[in-house]
C-alpha atoms as a PDB file:
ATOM      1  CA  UNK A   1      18.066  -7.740  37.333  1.00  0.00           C
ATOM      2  CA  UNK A   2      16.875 -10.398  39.923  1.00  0.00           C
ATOM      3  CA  UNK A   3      13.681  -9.004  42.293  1.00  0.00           C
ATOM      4  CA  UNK A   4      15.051  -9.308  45.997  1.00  0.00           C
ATOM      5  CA  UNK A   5      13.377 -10.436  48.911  1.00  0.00           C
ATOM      6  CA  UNK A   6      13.714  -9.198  52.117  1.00  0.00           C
ATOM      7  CA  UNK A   7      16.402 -11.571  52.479  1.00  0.00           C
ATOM      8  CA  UNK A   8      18.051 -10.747  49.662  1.00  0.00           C
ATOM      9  CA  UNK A   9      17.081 -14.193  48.145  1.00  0.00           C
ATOM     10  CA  UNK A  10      16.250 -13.674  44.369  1.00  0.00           C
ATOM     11  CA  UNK A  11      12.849 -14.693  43.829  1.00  0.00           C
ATOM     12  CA  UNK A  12      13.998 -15.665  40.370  1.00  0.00           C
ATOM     13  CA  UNK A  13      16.938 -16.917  37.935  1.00  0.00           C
ATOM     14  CA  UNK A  14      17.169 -17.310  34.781  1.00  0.00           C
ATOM     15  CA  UNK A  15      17.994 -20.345  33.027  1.00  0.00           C
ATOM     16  CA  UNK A  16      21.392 -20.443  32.824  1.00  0.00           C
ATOM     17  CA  UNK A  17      21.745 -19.855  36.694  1.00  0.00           C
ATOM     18  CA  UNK A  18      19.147 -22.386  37.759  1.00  0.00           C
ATOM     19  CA  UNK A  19      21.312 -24.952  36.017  1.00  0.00           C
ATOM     20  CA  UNK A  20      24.560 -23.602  38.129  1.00  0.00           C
ATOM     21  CA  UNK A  21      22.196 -23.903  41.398  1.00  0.00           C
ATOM     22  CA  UNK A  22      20.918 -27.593  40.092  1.00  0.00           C
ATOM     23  CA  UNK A  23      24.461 -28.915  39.212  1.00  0.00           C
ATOM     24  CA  UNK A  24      23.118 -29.341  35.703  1.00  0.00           C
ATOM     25  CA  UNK A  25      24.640 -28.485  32.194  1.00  0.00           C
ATOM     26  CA  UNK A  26      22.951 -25.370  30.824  1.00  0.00           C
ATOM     27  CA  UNK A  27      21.972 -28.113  28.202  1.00  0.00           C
ATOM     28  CA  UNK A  28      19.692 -29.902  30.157  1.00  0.00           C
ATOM     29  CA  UNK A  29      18.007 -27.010  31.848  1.00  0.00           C
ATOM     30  CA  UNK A  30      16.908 -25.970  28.643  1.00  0.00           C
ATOM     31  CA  UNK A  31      15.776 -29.328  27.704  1.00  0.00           C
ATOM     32  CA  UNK A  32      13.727 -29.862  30.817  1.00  0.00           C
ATOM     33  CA  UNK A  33      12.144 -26.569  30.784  1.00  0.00           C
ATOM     34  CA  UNK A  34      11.063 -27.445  27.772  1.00  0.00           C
ATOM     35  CA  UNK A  35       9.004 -30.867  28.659  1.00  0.00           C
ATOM     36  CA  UNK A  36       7.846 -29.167  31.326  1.00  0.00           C
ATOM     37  CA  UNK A  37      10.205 -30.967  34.318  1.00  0.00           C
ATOM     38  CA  UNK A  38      11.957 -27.121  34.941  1.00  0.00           C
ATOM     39  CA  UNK A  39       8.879 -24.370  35.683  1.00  0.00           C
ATOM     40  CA  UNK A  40       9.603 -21.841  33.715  1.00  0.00           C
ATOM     41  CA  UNK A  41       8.109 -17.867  33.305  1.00  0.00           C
ATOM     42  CA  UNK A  42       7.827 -16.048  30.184  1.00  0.00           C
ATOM     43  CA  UNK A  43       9.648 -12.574  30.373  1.00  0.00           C
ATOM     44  CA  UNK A  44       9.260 -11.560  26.257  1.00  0.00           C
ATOM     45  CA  UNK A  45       9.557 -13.868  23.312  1.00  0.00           C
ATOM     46  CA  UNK A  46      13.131 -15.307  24.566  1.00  0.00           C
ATOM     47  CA  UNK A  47      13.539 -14.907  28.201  1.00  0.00           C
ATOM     48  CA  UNK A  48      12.682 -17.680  30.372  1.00  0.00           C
ATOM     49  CA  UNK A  49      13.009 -17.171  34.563  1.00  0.00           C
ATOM     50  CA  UNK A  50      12.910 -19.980  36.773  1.00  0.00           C
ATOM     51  CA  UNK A  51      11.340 -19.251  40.590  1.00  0.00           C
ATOM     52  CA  UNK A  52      13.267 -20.151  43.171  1.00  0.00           C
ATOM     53  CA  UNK A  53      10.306 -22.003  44.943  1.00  0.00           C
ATOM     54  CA  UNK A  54      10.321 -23.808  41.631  1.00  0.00           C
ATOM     55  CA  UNK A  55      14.042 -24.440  41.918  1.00  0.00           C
ATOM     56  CA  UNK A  56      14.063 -25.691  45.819  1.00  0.00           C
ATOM     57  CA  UNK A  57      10.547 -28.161  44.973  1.00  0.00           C
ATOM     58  CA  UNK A  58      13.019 -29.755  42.234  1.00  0.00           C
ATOM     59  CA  UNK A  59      16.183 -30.549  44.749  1.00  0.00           C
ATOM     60  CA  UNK A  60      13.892 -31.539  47.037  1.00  0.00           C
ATOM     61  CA  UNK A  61      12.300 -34.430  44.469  1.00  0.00           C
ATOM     62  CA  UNK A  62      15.868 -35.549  43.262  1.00  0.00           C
ATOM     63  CA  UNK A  63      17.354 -36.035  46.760  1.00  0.00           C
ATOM     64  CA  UNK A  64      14.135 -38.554  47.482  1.00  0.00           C
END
């Protein structure tokens, strides 16, 4: 379950989605969240969300 804002704009993904909204393989999501490149936010021992502030910053600093 994704919080909502007002806008009904999730304020958070998880992994596997950020990569679908990057136009990256679920591969490399992983493997950039992991070096740090990807923001990530600990929900449990597995989980891993990605904000979507985090998410726009990113697409931002690839299109430059």
């Amino acid at each position: 379950m994704h919080k909502q804002t007002d806008s009904s704009k999730p304020l958070a993904v998880g992994l596997q989605e950020a990569a679908r909204l990057l136009g990256i393989s679920k591969s490399l999501a992983y493997k950039l969240a992991a070096t740090g490149e990807i923001p990530t936010i600990a929900m449990g021992e597995r989980r891993k969300i990605v904000p979507m502030a985090a998410i726009e910053k990113l697409v931002a600093k690839w299109e430059d």
